[in-house]
C-alpha atoms as a PDB file:
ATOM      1  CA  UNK A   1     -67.917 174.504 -33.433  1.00  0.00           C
ATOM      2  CA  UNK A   2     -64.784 171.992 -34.079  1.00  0.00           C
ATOM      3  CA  UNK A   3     -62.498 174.697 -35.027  1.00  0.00           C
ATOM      4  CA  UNK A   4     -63.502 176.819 -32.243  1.00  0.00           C
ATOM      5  CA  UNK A   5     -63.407 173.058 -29.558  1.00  0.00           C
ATOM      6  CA  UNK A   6     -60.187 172.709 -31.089  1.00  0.00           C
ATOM      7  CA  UNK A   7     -58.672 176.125 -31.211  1.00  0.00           C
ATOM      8  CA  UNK A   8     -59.484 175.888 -27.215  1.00  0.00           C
ATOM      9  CA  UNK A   9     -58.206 172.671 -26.461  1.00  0.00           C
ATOM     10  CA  UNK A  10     -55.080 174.241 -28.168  1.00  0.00           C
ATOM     11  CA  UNK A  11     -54.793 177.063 -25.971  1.00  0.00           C
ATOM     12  CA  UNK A  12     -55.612 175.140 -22.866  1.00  0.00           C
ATOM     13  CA  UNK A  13     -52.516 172.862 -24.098  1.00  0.00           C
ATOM     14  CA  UNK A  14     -50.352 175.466 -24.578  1.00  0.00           C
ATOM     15  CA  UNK A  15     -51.118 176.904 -20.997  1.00  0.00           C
ATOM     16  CA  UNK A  16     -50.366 173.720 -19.323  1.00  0.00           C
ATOM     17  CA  UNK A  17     -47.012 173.303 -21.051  1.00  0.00           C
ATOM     18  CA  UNK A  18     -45.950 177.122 -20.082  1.00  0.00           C
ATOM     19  CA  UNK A  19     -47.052 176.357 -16.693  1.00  0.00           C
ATOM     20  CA  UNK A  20     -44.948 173.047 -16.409  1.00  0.00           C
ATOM     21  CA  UNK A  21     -42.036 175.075 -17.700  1.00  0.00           C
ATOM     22  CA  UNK A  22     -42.133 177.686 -15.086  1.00  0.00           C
ATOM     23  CA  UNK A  23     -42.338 175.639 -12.715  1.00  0.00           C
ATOM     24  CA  UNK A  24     -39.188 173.371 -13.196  1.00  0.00           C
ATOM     25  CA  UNK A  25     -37.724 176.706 -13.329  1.00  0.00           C
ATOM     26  CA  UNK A  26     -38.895 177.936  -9.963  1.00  0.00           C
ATOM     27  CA  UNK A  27     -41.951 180.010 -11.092  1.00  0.00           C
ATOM     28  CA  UNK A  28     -44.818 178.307 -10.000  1.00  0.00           C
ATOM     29  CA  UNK A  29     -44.516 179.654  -6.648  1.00  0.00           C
ATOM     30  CA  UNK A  30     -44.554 183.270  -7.540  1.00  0.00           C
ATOM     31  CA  UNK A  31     -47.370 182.465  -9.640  1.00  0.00           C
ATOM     32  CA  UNK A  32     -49.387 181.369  -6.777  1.00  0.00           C
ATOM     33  CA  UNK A  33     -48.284 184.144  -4.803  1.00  0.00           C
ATOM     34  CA  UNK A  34     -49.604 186.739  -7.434  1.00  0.00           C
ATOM     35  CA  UNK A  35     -52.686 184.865  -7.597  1.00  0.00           C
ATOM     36  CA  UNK A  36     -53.229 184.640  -4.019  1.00  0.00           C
ATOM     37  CA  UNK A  37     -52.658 188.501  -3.399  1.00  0.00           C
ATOM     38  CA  UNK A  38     -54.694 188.834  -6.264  1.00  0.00           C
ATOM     39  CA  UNK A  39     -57.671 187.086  -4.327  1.00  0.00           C
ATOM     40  CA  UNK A  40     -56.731 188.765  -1.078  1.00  0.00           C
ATOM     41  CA  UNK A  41     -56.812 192.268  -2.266  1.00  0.00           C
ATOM     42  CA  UNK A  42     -60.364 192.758  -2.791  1.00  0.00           C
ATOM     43  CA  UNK A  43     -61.082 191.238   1.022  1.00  0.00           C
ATOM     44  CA  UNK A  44     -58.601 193.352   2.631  1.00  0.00           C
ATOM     45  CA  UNK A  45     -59.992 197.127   0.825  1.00  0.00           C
ATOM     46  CA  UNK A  46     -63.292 195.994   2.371  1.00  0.00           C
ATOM     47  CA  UNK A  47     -62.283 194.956   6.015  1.00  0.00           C
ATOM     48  CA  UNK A  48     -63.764 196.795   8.737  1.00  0.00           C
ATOM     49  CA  UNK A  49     -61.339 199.409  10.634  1.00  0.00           C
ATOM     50  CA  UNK A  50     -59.717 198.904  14.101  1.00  0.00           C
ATOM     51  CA  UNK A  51     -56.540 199.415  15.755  1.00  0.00           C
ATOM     52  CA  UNK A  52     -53.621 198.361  13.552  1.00  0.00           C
ATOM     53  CA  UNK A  53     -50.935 196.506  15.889  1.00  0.00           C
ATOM     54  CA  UNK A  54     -50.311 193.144  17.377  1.00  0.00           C
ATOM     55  CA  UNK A  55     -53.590 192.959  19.909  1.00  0.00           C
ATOM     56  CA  UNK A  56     -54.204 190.327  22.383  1.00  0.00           C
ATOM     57  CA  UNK A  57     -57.839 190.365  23.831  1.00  0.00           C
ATOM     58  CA  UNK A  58     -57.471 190.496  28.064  1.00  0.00           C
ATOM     59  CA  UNK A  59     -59.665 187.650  28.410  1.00  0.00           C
ATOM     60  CA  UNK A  60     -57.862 185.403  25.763  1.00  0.00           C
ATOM     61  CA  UNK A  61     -54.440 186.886  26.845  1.00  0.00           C
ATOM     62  CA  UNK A  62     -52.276 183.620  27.431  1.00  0.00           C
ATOM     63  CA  UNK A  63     -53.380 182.106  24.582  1.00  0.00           C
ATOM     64  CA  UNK A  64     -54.476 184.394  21.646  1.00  0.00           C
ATOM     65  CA  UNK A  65     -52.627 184.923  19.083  1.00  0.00           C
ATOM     66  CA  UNK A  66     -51.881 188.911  17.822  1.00  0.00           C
ATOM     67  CA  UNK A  67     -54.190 190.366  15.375  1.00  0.00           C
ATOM     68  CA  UNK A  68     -52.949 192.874  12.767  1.00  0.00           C
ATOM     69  CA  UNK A  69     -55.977 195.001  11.186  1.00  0.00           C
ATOM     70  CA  UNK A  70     -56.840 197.733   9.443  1.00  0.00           C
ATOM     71  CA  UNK A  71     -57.422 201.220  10.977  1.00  0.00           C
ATOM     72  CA  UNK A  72     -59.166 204.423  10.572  1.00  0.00           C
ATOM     73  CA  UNK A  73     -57.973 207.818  11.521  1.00  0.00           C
ATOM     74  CA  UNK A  74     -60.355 208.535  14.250  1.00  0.00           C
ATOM     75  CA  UNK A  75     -59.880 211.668  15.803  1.00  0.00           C
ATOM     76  CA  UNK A  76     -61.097 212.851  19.360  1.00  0.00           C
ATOM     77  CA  UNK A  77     -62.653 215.715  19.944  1.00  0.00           C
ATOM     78  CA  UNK A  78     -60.050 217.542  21.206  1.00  0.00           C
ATOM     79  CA  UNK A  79     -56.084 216.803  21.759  1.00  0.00           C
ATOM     80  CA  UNK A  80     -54.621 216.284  25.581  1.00  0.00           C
ATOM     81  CA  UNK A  81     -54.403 220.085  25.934  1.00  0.00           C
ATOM     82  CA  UNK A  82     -58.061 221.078  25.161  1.00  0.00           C
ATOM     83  CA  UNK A  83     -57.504 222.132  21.434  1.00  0.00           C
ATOM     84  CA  UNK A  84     -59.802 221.227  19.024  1.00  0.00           C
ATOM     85  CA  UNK A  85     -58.233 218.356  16.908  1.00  0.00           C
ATOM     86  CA  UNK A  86     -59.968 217.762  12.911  1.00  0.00           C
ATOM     87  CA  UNK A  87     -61.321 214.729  12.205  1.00  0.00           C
ATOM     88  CA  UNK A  88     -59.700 212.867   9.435  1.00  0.00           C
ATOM     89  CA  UNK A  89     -61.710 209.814   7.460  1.00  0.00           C
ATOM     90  CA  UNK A  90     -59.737 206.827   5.124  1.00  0.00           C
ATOM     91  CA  UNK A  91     -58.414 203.259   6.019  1.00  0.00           C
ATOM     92  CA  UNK A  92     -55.019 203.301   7.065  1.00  0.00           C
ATOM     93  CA  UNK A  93     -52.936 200.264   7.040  1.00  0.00           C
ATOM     94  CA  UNK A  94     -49.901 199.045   8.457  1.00  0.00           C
ATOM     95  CA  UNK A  95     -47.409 196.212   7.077  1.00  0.00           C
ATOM     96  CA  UNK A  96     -48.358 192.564   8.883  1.00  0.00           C
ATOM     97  CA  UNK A  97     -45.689 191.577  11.399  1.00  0.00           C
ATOM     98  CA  UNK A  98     -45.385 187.939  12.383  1.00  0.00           C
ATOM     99  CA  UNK A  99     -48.369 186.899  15.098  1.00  0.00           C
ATOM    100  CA  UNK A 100     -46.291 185.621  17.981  1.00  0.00           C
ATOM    101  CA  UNK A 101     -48.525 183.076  20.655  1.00  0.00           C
ATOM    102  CA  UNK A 102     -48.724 185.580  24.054  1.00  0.00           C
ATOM    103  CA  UNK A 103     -47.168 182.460  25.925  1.00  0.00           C
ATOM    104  CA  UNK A 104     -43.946 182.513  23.542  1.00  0.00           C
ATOM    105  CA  UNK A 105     -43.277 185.972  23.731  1.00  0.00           C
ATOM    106  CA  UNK A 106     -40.436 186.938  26.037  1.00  0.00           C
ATOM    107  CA  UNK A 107     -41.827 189.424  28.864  1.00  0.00           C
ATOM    108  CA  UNK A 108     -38.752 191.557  30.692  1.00  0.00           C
ATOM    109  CA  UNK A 109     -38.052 190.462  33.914  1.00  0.00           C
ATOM    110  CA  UNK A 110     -40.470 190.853  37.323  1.00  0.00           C
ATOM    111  CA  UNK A 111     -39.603 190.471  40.750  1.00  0.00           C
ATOM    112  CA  UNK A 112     -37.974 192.811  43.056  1.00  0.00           C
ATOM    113  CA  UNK A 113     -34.121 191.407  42.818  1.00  0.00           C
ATOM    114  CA  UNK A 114     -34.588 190.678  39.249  1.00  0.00           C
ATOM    115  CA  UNK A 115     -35.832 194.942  38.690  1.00  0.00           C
ATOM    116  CA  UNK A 116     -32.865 195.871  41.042  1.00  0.00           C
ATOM    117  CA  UNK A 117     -30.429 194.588  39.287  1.00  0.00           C
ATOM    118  CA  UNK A 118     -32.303 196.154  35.580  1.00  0.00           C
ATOM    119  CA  UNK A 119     -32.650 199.070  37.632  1.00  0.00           C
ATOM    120  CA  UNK A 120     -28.577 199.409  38.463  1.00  0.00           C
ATOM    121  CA  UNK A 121     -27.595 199.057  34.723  1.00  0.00           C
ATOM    122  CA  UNK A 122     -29.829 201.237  33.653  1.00  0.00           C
ATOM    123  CA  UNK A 123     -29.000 204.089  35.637  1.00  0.00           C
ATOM    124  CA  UNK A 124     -26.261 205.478  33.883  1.00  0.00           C
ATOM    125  CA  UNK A 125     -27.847 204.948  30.904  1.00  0.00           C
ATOM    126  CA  UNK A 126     -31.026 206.968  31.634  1.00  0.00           C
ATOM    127  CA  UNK A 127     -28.089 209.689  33.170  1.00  0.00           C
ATOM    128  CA  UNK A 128     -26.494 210.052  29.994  1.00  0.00           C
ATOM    129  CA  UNK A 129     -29.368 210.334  27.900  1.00  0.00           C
ATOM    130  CA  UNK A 130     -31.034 212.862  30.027  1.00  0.00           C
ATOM    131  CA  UNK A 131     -27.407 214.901  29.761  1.00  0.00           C
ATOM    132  CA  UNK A 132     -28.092 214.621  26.190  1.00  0.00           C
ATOM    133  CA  UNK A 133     -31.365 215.613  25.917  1.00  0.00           C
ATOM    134  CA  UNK A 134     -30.927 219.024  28.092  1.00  0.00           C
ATOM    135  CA  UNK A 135     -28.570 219.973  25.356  1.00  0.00           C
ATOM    136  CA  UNK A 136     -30.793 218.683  22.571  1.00  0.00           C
ATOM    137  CA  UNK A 137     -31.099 221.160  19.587  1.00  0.00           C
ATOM    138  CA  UNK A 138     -32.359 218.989  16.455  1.00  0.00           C
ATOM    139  CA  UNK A 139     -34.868 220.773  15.787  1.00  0.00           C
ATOM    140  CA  UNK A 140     -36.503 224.472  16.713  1.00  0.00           C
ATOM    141  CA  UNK A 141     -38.616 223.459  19.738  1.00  0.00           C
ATOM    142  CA  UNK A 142     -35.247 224.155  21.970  1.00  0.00           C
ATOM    143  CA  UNK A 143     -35.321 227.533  21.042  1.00  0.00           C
ATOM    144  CA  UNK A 144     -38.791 228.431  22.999  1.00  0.00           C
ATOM    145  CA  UNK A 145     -38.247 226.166  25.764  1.00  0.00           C
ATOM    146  CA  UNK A 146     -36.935 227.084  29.442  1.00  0.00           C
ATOM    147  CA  UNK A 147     -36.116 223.309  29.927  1.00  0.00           C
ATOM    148  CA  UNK A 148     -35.515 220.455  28.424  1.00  0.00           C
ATOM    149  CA  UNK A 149     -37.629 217.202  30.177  1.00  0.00           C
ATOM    150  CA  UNK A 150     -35.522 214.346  29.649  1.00  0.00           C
ATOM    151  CA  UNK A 151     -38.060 211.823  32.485  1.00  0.00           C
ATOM    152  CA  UNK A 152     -38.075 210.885  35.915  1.00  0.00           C
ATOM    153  CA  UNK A 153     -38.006 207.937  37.867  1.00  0.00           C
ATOM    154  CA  UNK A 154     -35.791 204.294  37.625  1.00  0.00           C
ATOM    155  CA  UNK A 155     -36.256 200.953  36.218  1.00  0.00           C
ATOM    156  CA  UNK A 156     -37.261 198.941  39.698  1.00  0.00           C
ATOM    157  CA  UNK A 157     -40.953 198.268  39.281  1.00  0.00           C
ATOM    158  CA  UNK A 158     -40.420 197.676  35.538  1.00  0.00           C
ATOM    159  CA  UNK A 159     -43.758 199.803  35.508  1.00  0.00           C
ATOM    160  CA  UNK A 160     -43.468 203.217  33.043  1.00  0.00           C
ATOM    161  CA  UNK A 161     -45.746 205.513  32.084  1.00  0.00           C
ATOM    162  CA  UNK A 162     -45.583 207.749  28.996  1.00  0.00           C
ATOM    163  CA  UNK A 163     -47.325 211.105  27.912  1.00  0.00           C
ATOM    164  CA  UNK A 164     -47.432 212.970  24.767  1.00  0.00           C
ATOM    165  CA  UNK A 165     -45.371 216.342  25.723  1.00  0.00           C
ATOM    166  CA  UNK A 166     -44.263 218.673  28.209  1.00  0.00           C
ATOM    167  CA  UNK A 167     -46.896 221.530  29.767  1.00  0.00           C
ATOM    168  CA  UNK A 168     -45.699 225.078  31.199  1.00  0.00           C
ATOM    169  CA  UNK A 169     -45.283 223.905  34.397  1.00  0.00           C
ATOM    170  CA  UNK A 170     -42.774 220.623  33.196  1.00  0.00           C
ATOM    171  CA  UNK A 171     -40.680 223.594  30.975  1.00  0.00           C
ATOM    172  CA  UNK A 172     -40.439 225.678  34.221  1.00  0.00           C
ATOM    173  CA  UNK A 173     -38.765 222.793  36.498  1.00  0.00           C
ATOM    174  CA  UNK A 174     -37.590 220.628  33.987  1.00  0.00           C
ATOM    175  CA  UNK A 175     -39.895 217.415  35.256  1.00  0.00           C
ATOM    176  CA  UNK A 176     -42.462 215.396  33.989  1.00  0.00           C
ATOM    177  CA  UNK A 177     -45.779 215.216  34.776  1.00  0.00           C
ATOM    178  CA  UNK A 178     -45.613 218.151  37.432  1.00  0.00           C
ATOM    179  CA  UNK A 179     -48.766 220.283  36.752  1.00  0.00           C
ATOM    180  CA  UNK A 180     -52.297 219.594  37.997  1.00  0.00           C
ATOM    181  CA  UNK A 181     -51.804 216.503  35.569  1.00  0.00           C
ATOM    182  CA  UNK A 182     -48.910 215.339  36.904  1.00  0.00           C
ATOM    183  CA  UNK A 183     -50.100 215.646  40.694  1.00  0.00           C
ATOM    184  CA  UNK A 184     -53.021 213.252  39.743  1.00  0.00           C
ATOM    185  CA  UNK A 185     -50.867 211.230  38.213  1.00  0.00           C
ATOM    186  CA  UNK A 186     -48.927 210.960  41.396  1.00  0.00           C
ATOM    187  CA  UNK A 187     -52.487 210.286  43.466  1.00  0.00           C
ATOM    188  CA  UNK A 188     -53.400 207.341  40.992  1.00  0.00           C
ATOM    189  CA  UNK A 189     -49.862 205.763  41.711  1.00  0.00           C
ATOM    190  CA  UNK A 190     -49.985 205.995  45.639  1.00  0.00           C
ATOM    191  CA  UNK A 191     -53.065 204.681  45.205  1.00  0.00           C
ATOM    192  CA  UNK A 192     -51.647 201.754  43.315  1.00  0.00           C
ATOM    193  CA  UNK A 193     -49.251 201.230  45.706  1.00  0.00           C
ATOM    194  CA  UNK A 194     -51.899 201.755  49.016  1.00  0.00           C
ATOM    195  CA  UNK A 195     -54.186 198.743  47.329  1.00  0.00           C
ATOM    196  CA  UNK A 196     -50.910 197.006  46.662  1.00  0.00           C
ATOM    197  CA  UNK A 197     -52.059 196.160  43.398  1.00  0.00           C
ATOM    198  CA  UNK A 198     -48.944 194.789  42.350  1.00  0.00           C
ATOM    199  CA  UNK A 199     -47.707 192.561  45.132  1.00  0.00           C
ATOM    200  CA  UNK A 200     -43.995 193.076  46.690  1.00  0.00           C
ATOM    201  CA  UNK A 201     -43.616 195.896  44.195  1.00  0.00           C
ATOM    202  CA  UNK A 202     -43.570 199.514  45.420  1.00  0.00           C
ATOM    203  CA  UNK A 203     -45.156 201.935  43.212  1.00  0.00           C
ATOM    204  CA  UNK A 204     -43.975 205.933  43.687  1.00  0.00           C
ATOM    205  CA  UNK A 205     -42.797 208.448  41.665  1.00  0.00           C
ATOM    206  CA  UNK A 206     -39.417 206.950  42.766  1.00  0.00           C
ATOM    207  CA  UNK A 207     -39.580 203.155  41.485  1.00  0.00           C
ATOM    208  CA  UNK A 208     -41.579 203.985  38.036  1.00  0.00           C
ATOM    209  CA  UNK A 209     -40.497 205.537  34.951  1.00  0.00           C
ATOM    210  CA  UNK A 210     -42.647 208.484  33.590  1.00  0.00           C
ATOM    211  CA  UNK A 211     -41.390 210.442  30.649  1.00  0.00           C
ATOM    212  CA  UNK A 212     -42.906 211.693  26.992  1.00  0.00           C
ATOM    213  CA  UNK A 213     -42.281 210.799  23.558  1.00  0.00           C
ATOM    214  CA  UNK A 214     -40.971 214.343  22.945  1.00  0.00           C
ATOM    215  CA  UNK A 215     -38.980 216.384  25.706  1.00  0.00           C
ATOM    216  CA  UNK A 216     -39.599 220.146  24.955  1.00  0.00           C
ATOM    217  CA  UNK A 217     -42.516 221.988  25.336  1.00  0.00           C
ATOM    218  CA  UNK A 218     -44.143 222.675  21.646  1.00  0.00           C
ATOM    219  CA  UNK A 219     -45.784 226.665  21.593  1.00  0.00           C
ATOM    220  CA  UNK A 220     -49.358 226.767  23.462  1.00  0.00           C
ATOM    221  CA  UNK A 221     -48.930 223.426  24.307  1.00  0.00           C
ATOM    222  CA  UNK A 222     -49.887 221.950  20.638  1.00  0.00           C
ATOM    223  CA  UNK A 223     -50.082 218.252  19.298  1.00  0.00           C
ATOM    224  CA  UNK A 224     -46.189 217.820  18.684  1.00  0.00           C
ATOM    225  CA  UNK A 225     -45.723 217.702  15.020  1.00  0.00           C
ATOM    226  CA  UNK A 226     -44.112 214.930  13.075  1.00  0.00           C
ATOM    227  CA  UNK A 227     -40.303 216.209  12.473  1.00  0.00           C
ATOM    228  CA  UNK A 228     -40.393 217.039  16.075  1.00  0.00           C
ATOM    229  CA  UNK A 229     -41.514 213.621  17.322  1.00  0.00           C
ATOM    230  CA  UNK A 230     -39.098 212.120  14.570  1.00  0.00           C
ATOM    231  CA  UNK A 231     -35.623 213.959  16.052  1.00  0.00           C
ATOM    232  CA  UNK A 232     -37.326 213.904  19.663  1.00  0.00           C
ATOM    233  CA  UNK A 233     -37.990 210.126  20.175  1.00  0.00           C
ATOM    234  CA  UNK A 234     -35.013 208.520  19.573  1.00  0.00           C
ATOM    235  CA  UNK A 235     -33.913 209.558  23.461  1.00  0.00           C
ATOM    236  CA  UNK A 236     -37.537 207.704  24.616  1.00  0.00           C
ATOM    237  CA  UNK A 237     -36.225 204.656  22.543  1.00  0.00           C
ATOM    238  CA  UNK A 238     -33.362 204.241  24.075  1.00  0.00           C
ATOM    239  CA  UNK A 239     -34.653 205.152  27.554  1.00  0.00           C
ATOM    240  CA  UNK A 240     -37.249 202.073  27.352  1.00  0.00           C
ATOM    241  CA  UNK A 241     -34.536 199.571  25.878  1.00  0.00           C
ATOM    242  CA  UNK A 242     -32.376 200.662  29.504  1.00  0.00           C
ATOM    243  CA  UNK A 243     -35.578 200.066  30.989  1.00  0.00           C
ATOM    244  CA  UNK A 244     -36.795 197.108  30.047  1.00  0.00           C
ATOM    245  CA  UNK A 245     -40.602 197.518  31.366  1.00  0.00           C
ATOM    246  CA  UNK A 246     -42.695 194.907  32.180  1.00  0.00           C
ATOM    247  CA  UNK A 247     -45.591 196.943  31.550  1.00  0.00           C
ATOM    248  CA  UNK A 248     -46.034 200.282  29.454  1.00  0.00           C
ATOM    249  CA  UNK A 249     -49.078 202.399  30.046  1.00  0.00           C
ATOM    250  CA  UNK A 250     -49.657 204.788  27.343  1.00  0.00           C
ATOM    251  CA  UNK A 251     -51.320 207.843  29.158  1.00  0.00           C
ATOM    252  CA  UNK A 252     -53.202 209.789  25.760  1.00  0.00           C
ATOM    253  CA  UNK A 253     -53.842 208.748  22.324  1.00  0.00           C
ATOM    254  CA  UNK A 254     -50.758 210.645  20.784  1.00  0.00           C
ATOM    255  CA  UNK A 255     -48.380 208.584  23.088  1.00  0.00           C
ATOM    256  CA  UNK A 256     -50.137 205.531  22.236  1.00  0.00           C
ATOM    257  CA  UNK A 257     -50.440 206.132  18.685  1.00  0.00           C
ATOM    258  CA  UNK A 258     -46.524 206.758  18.478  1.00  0.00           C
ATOM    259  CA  UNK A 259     -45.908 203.492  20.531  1.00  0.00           C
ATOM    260  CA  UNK A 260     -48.117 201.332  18.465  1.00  0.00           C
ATOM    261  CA  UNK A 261     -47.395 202.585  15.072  1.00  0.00           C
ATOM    262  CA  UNK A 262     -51.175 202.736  13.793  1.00  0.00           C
ATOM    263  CA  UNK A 263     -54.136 205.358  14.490  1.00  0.00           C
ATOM    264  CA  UNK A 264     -57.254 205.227  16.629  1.00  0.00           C
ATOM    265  CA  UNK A 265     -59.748 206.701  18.863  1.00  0.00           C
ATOM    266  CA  UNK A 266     -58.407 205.882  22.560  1.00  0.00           C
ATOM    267  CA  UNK A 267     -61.424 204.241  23.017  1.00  0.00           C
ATOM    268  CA  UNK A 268     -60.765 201.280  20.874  1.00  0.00           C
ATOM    269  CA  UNK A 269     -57.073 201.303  22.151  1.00  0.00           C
ATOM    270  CA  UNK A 270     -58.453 200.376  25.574  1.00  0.00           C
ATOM    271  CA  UNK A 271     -58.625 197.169  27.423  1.00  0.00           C
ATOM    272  CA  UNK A 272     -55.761 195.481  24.764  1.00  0.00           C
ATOM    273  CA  UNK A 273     -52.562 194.446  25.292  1.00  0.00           C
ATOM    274  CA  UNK A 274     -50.274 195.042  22.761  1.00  0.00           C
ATOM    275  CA  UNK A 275     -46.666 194.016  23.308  1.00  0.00           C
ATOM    276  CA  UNK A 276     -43.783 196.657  22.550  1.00  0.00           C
ATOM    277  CA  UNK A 277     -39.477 195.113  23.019  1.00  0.00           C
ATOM    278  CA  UNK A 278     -40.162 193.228  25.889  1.00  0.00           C
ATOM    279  CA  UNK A 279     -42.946 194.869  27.190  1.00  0.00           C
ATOM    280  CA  UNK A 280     -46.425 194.564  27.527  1.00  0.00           C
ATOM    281  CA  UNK A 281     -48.550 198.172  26.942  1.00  0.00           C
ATOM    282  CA  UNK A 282     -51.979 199.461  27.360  1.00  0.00           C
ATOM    283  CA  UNK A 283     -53.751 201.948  27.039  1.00  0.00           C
ATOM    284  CA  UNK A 284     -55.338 204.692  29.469  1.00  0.00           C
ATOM    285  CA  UNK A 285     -57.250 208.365  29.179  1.00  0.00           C
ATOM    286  CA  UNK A 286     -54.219 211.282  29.828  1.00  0.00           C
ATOM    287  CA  UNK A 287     -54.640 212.550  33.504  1.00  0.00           C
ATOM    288  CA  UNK A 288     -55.503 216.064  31.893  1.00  0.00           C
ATOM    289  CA  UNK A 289     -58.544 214.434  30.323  1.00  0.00           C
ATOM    290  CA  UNK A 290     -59.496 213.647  33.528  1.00  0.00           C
ATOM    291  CA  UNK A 291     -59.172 216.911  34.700  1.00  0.00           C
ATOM    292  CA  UNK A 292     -61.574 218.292  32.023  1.00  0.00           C
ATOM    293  CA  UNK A 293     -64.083 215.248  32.408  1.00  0.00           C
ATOM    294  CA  UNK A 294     -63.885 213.531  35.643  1.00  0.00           C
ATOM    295  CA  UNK A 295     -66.017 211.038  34.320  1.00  0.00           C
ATOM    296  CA  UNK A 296     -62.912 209.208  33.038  1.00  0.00           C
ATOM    297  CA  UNK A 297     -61.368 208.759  36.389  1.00  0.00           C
ATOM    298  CA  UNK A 298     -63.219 205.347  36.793  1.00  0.00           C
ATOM    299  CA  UNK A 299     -62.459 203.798  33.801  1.00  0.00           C
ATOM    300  CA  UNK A 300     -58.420 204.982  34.513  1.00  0.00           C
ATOM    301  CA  UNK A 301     -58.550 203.081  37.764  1.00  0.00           C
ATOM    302  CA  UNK A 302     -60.030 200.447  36.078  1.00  0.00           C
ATOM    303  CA  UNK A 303     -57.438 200.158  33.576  1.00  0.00           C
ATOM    304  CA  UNK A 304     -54.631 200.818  36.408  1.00  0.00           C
ATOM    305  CA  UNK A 305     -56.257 197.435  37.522  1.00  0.00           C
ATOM    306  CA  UNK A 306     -55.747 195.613  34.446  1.00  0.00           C
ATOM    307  CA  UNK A 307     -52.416 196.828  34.280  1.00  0.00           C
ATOM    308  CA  UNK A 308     -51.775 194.919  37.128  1.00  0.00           C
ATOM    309  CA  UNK A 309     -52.902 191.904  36.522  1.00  0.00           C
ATOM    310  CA  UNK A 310     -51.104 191.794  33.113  1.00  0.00           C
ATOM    311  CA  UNK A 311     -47.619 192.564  35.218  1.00  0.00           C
ATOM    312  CA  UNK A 312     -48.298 189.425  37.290  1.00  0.00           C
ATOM    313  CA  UNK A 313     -49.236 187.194  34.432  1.00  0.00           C
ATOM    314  CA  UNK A 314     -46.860 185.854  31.787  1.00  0.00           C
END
């Protein structure tokens, strides 16, 4: 038992003088990195899934700090357009971004002079980039389409709305939003505006943004796939950094799925605000959900309510 106390004394020896070595060189720190991802690892496999992106929790909105977690691939029952839509299981996790206090983060700019003068600089932006979308041909979706939807709408509320894709009626006339969809859309915004939910802001089809994250119509109305959102979104990019939203309302689980970078049912999405360049975004059912299960119209009014009150508040 004295060899074998010695022999281990020896070894523990050893270890300390390797460990004083690396660390005059500068290895003790990536030693306790290693070791610390080593004892993180096994927590984060087992951590329970939810939306993946910087959350902040309505009622702990000024102060809360963003949350990155894990997510699962939840799938709804069926897409925006009705078709079914298979239901995929698995974690899926997204690289941690820096949590940034809601009452340090920079919102873009409120107030009607403030949005008028946002609004004027971005109007030849928003020109140009709808030019080049109409002519867009990166990839084959401009071969079936009538034409192209590049958005509609200005940068004076600071208020934009987003969908996944263009329908049969927005490839006919070239507009967003312009379909049975589209006119409910318009009915949930003049209501906005008629409760003056916003105050000394205007809210019409006019002083709002709406627009979708691709801008041809994909065959039978499909989910848009990946290459086509990846050549297609670049334009919606640039069209919200003209922008510069106050608030973002993701109308659909594709949209808001792009926006945010993770998956999730819509139903977890809800009632969080995430923050996106400047901008503040939730999450709301698509109006053509709506159509197929009125149902949802309540809790869209409820979340055009929210919206409001995270416009006004910094």
């Amino acid at each position: 038992m004295s060899a074998e106390r010695n022999e281990a004394a020896g070894i523990v020896r050893g270890l300390k003088r390797r460990l004083e070595r690396e660390r005059a060189a500068g290895g003790g720190e990536l030693l306790a990195r290693g070791a610390r991802a080593r004892a993180l690892a096994p927590r984060e496999a087992a951590a329970p899934a939810a939306a993946a992106a910087r959350t902040i929790p309505a009622a702990d909105a000024p102060a809360a700090a963003p949350l990155i977690q894990a997510a699962t691939l939840v799938a709804e029952e069926v897409d925006l357009f009705g078709n079914p839509v298979p239901k995929v299981a698995g974690p899926v996790t997204s690289e941690p971004e820096p949590a940034i206090p809601a009452a340090d983060a920079l919102l873009n700019p409120a107030g009607w002079e403030a949005r008028a003068a946002v609004a004027a600089a971005a109007a030849p932006v928003l020109a140009q980039i709808a030019a080049e979308v109409n002519i867009c041909k990166k990839c084959g979706l401009w071969e079936s389409r009538n034409k192209a939807v590049p958005g509609v709408g200005s940068a004076l509320s600071g208020v934009v709305f987003i969908g996944e894709a263009p329908g049969a009626d927005e490839d006919r006339l070239g507009e967003p939003f312009v379909g049975r969809a589209g006119q409910l859309l318009d009915k949930i915004i003049q209501a906005m505006d008629e409760a003056k939910l916003i105050p000394g802001v205007p809210l019409s089809r006019a002083t709002v943004f709406i627009g979708n994250i691709i801008h041809c119509r994909p065959p039978e109305n499909r989910v848009p796939l990946p290459f086509e959102i990846e050549q297609s979104s670049p334009y919606l990019r640039r069209q919200l950094e003209a922008l510069k939203p106050r608030v973002i309302c993701c109308l659909g689980k594709t949209a808001a799925e792009f926006l945010l970078g993770s998956k999730g049912s819509l139903a977890s999405m809800r009632g969080k605000v995430y923050r996106h360049a400047g901008a503040k975004l939730i999450v709301t059912y698509h109006p053509a959900a709506c159509l197929r299960n009125p149902d949802y119209k309540r809790p869209v009014w409820e979340d055009m309510q929210f919206l409001a009150r995270e416009y006004v508040s910094n």
